[in-house]
Structures are given as C-alpha cells and as structure tokens.
Protein backbone atom coordinates (compact mmCIF):
# COMPACT_ATOMS: atom_id res chain seq x y z
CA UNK A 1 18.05 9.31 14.75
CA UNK A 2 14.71 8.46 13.13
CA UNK A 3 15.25 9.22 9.45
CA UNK A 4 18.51 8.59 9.01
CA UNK A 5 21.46 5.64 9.57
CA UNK A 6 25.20 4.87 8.82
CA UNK A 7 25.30 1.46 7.81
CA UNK A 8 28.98 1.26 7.02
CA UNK A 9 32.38 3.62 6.22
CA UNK A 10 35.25 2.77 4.39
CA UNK A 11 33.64 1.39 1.44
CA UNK A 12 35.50 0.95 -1.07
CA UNK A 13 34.32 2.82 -3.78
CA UNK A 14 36.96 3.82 -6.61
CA UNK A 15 35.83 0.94 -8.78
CA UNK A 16 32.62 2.83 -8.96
CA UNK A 17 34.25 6.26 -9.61
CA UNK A 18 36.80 4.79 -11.96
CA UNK A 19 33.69 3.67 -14.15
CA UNK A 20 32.45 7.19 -13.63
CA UNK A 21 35.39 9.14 -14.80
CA UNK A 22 35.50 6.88 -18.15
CA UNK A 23 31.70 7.18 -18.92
CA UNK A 24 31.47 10.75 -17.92
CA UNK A 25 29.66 11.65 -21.35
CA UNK A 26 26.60 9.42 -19.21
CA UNK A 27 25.64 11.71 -17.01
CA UNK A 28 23.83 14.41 -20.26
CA UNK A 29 22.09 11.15 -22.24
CA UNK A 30 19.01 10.28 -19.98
CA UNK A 31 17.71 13.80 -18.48
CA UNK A 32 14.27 13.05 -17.85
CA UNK A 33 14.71 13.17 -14.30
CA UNK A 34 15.49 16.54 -13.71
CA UNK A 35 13.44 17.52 -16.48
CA UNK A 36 10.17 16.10 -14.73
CA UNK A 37 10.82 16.84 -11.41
CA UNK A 38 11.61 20.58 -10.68
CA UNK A 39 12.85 19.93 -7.35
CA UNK A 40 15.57 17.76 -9.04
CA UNK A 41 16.29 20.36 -11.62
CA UNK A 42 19.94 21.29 -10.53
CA UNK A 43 20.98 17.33 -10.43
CA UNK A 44 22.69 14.96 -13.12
CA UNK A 45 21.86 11.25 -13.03
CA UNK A 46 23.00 7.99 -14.82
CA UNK A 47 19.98 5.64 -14.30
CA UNK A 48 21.42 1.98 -13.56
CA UNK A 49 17.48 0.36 -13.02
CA UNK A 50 14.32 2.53 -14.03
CA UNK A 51 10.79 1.58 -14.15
CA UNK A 52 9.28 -0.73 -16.49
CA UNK A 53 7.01 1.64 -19.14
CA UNK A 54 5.61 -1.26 -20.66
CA UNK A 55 3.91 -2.09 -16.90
CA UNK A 56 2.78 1.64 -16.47
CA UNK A 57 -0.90 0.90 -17.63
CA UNK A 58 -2.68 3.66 -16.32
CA UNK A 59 -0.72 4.02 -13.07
CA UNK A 60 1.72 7.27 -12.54
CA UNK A 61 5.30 6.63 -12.72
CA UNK A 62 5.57 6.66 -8.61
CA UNK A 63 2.95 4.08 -8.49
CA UNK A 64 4.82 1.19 -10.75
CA UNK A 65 6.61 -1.48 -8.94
CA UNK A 66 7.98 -3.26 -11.82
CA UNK A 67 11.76 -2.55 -12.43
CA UNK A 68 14.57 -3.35 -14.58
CA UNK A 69 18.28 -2.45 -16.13
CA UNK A 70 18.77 0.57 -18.18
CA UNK A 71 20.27 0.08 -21.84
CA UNK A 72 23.40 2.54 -19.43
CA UNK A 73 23.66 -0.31 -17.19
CA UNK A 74 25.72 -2.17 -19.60
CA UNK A 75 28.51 0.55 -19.36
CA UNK A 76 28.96 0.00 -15.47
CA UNK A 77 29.44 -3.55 -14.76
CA UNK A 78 31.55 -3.08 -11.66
CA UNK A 79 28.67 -0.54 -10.64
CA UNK A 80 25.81 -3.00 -11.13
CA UNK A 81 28.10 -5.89 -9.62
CA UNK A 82 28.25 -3.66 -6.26
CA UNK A 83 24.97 -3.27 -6.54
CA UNK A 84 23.42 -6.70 -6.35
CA UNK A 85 25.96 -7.52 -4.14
CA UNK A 86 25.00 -4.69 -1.41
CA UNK A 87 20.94 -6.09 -2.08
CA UNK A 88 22.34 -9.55 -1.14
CA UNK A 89 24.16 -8.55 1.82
CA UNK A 90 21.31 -6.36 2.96
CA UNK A 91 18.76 -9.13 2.37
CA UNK A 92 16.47 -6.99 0.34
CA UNK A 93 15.51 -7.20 -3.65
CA UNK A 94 16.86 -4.60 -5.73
CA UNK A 95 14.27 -1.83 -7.59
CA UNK A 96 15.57 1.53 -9.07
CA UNK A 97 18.99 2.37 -8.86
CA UNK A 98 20.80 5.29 -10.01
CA UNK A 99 24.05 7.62 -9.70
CA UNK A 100 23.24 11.04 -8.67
CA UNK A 101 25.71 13.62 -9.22
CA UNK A 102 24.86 17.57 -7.59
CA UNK A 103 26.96 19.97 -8.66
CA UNK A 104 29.06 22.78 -6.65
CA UNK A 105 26.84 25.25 -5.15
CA UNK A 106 23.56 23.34 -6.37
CA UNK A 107 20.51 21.88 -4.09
CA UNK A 108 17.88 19.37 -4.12
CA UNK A 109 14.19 21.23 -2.71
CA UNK A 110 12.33 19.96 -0.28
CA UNK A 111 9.86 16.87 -1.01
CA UNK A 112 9.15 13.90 -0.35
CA UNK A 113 9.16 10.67 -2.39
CA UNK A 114 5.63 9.52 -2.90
CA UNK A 115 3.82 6.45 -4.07
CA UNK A 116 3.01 3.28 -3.56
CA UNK A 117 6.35 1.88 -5.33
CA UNK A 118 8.26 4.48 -2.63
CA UNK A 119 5.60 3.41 0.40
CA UNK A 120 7.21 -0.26 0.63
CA UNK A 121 10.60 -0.10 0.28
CA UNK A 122 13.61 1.36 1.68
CA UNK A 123 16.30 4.16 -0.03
CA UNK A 124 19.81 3.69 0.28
CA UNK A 125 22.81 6.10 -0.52
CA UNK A 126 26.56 5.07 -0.77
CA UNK A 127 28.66 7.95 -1.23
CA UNK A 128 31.01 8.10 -3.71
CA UNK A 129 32.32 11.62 -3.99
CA UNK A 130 31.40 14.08 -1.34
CA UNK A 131 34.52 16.50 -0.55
CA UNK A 132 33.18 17.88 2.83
CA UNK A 133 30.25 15.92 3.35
CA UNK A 134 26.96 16.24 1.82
CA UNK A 135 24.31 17.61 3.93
CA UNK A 136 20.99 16.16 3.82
CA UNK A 137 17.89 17.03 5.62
CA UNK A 138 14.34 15.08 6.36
CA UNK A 139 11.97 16.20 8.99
CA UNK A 140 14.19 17.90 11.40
CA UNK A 141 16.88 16.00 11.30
CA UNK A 142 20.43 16.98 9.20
CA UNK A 143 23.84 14.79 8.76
CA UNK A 144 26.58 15.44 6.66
CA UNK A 145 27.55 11.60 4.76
CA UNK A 146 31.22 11.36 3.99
CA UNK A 147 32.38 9.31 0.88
CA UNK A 148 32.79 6.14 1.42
CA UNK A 149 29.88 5.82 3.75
CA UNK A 150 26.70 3.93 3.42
CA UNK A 151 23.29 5.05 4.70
CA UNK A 152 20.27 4.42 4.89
CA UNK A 153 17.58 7.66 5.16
CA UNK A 154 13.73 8.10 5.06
CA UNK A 155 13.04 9.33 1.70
CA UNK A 156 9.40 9.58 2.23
CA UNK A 157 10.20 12.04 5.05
CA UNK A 158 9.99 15.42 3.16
CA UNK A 159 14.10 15.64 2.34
CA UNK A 160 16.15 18.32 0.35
CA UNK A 161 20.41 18.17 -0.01
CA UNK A 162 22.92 21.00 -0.73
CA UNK A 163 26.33 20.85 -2.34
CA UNK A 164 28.10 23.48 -0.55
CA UNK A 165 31.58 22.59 -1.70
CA UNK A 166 33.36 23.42 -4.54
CA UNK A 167 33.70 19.61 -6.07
CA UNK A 168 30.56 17.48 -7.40
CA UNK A 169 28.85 15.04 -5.43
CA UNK A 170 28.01 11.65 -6.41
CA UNK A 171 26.43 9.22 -4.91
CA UNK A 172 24.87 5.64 -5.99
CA UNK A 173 21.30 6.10 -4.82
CA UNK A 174 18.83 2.77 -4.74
CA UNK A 175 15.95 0.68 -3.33
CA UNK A 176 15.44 -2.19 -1.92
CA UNK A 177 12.07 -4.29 -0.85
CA UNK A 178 13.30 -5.51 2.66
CA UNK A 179 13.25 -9.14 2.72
CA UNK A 180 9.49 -10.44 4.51
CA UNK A 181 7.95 -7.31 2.80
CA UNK A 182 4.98 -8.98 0.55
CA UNK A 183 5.96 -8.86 -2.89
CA UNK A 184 3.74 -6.77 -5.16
CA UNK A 185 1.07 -8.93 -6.84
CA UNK A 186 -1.38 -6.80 -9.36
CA UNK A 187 -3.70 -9.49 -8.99
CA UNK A 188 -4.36 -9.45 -4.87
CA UNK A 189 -7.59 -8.87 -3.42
CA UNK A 190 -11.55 -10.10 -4.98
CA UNK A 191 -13.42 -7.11 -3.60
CA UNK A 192 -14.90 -4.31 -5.73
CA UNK A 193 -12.36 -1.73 -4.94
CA UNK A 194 -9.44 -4.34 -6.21
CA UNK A 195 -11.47 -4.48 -9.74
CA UNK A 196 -10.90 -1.38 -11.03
CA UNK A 197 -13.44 -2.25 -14.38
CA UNK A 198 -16.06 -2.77 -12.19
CA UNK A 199 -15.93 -0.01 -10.10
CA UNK A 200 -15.35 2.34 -12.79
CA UNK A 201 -19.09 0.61 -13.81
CA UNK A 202 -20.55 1.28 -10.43
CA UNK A 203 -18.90 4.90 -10.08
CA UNK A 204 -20.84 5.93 -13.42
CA UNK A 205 -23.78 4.06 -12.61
CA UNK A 206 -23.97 6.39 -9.35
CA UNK A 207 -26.43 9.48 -9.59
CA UNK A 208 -26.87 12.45 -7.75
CA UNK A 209 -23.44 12.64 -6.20
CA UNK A 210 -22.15 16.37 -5.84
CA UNK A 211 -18.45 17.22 -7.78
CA UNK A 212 -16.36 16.77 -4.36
CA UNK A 213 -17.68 13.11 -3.85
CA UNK A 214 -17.20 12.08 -7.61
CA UNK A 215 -13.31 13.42 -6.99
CA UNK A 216 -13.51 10.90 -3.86
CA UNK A 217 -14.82 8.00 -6.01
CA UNK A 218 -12.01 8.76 -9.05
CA UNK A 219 -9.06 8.51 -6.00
CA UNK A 220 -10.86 5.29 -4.83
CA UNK A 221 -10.60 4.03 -8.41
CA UNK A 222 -7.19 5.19 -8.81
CA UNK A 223 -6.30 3.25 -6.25
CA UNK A 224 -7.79 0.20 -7.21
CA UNK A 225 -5.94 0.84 -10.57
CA UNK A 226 -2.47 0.47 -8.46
CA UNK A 227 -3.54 -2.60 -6.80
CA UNK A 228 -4.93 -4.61 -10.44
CA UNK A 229 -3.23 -2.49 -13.05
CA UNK A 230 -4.06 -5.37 -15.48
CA UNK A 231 -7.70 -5.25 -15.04
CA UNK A 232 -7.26 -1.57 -16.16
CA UNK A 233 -5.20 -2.20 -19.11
CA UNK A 234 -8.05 -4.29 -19.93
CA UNK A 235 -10.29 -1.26 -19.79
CA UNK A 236 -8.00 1.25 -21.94
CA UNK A 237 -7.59 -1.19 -24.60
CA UNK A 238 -11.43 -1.33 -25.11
CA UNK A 239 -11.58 2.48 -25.18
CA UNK A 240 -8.11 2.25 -27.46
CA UNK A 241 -6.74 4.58 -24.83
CA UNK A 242 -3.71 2.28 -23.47
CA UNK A 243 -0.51 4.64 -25.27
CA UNK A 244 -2.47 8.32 -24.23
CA UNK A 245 -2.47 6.67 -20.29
CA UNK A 246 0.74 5.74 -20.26
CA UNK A 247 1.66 9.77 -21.01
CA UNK A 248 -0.80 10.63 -19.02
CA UNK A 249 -2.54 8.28 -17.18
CA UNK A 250 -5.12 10.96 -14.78
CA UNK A 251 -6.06 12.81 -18.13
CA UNK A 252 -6.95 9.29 -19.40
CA UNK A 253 -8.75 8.35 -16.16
CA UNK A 254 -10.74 11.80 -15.60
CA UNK A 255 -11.92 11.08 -19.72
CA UNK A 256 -13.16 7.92 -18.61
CA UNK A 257 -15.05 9.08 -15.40
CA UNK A 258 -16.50 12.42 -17.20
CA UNK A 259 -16.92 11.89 -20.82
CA UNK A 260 -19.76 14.64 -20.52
CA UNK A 261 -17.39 17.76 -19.05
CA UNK A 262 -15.84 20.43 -21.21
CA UNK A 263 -12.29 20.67 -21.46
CA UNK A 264 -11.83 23.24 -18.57
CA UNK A 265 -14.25 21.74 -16.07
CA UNK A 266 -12.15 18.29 -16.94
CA UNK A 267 -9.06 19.88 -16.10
CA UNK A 268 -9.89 21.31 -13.65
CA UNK A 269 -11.00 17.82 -12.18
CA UNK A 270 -8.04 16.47 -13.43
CA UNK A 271 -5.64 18.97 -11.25
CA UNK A 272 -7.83 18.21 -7.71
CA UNK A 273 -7.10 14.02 -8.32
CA UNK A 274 -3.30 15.13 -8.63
CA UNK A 275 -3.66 16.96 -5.65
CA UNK A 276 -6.16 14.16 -3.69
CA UNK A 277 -3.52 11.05 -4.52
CA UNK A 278 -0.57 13.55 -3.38
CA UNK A 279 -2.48 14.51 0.22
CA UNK A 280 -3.18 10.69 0.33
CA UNK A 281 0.21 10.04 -0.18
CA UNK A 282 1.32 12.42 2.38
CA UNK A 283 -1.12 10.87 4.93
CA UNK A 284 -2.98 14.53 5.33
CA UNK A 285 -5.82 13.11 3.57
CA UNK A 286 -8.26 10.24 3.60
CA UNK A 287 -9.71 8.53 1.03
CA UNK A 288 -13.42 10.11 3.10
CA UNK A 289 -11.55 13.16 3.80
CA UNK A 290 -11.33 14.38 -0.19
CA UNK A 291 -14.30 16.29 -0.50
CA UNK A 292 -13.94 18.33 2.63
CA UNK A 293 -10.48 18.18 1.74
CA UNK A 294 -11.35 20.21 -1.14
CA UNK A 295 -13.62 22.88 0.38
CA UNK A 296 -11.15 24.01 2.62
CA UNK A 297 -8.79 24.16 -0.41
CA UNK A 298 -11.09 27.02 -1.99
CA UNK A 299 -12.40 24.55 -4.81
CA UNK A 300 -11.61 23.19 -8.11
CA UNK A 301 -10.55 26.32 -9.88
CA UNK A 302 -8.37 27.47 -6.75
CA UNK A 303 -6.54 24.05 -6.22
CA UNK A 304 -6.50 23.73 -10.36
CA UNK A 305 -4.53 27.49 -10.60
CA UNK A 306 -2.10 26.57 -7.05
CA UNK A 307 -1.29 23.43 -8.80
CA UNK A 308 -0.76 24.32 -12.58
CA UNK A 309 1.52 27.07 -11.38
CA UNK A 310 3.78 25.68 -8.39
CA UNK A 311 3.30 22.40 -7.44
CA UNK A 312 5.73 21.71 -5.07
CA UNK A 313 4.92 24.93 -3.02
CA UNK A 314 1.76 24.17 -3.00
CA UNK A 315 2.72 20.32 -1.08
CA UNK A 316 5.91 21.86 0.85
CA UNK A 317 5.68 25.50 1.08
C-alpha cells in the first residue's frame, strides 16, 4: 500500500487507557481543535505536545515547527513515557502528539494535513480503543486498524475516518521528524526570498504590477516568512503588530502589503492568499501559477465568497 503501514500489533496499550479512564474529564478542557477545524468537528482530543504560540510570529499554525508539552501532559505520564519511547525506537524526534477520541456513529471529512510543519515529517497512529476496527481512508486506499496496532499513514494524502461502531475510538495520534531529515533552522538561506524584511521592501517598491501578480508576490513573501520567521517578528514589532499576527497572521500580512486598500478590497485579498498557500500546499499550484491560478477561479470576489462560506468544499469537494 502507498499511504498506509502496520508497523506492529499487540501493543500493549492498557497503561494508556487506564490513564484515560481516570482523566476522562480531559477530553472537554482544550477544544480548540475541533472548534477550528470543521472537518474535526465531531472529534474529542487531549493534546499531549501542541505548537509553540510564542514561535508563531506571523506564520499560520500549520506552518510552525516549534513544539512542546501541554500543561495536560503532566496528567499522563505513562502516556508521554510511551511516547518518547516509540520516537526512540522509531529513530525520529517527537513534534505534536495527541489522543484522539471519535465517537459512535461520528466521522472525520475529507482533507488533508497541510503545511510546512506537516510537509517534513511523518504521522503515526497507535490504536488504543477501536471495537471493530476503525476505517480510515487517503487517496484510494481504506484499512480498518485494530487496537493494539501501530501504523503509520500519509496524512498529507487527503484522509477522512468513520466510527461505525457503537463504542468510542481512541487513538494516540503523533509526529515524528525521521531521523536524517534536516532539522528546521529559521535562519537558513542569504537570498532575498529567505529575508522576508527585505522583500516585503522590494514587493512595495514594485510599480505597475496588476492585482493577480501582487497576490503572487504576498505568497512568495509568505513563504519567506516560514523559512526566517525571526526576521519577520522583527518587522511586526516595528509596526507594533506582533500580538494581532499571531491571531491572525494573513490579515496582518495583507495590512502590511496594502496599507492603501479599503477594508473589502483587503479582504478580499486576504481570502485569495488563504486560498494561494492552500493550492501551494496541495501541489495544484505554483508559486508562477497564482495569478492564472486566480483567473480561472472567477477572481477575487468569487474565490473571497467560495472561501468565506465553505472552505473545505471548496479544497475537497
């Protein structure tokens, strides 16, 4: 199979559960993932390792590599323990971690798991609880992973799950940066597109470029952003805009690059760089691709309406 692997069976897991079933009150204090992501909506999760906020500095959540333990983690020692022990025996370095618990009858929507934190390292599940097997899909492949087991799967293959049992499923969900893989350094590379202050410089020094190449520049920047996020923090402290980016860090970027735009028009902007960064991180666009990209989209104001509205139909429907 391409997208997905059993690693292992007969893990033994009830030191995991038996954490679980003690700590159940867990699983309604951090809700932030379902309530960001709509495709997670139906799904309950106890966060072990999230992102580092204080790194965000201008980059979207995807895009942070920085992780570290949860206040939560402190609750599941035994959990964390088999954690670092299954990065060790894997030979990879541990990033987020998290049990993920879908209830009877529930389902996970199709999507994919983009960014540049997601593009570089792998996604493990070991199943905990899973009375019949949960079913998984990505591309067009399907398995059903039986508790106990441990797999690995392509999570930046579009993916959805479905309970169809009458019991919850949990699983212990993480990543790992395979061992070899370069490790992420914010200060690689001396070009201009690595220095994200002075191509936001050269971007606004730039006349007479239409609407659809200034959207190509602002992805360009955006990804220089990713690669030297400290350059960029430089740049939001001087504008005393480094807490609005790290809400929202394209609003704060699309401020930056068009000072002069209304509201609307800004928005508007702001909803075809969502959608540029999420074809580029699909690989159905290319950084010289945007602008006709966006013509064959219908425009600003049609990909700023598909987008505001339904998201994730508009990327997987």
């Amino acid at each position: 199979m391409r997208y997905f692997e059993k690693l292992e069976s007969g893990y033994e897991v009830e030191p995991i559960l038996d954490e679980i079933y003690r700590q159940h009150s867990a699983w309604h204090l951090m809700t932030g993932r379902q309530a960001r992501a709509r495709v997670q909506a139906d799904t309950q999760s106890i966060p072990l390792r999230g992102l580092r906020r204080s790194k965000i500095m201008g980059r979207r959540r995807r895009d942070v590599h920085e992780s570290r333990p949860t206040s939560l983690s402190t609750r599941f020692p035994a959990t964390v323990s088999t954690l670092d022990e299954l990065a060790n025996r894997l030979g990879g370095t541990l990033g987020r971690a998290k049990l993920a618990l879908l209830p009877p009858g529930m389902e996970v929507q199709p999507h994919s798991d983009r960014g540049e934190y997601y593009r570089i390292r792998n996604r493990y599940h070991l199943v905990l609880r899973s009375d019949g097997g949960s079913e998984l899909s990505a591309g067009d492949e399907q398995v059903h992973m039986q508790a106990a087991e441990l797999w690995w799967f392509d999570n930046k293959a579009i993916h959805s799950a479905r309970n169809r049992s009458d019991t919850a499923r949990i699983h212990m969900i993480f990543d790992l940066l395979p061992a070899g893989e370069a490790q992420y350094d914010p200060e690689a590379g001396d070009d201009l597109d690595s220095n994200p202050a002075e191509l936001l410089t050269a971007i606004r020094a730039t006349e007479s470029r239409s609407a659809r190449q200034q959207l190509a520049d602002a992805a360009r920047l955006y990804k220089a952003v990713c690669r030297n996020p400290e350059s960029w923090r430089q740049v939001l402290r001087d504008h005393e805009l480094e807490e609005a980016a790290s809400r929202r860090p394209l609003h704060v970027l699309a401020l930056l690059l068009w000072p002069e735009l209304d509201k609307s028009r800004r928005r508007r902007r702001e909803s075809a760089l969502a959608w540029s960064l999420a074809q580029l991180d699909l690989d159905l666009l290319s950084l010289d691709a945007i602008g006709r990209g966006i013509k064959q989209a219908g425009g600003f104001r049609a990909i700023h309406s598909r987008w505001q509205n339904d998201r994730e139909a508009m990327l997987y429907g």
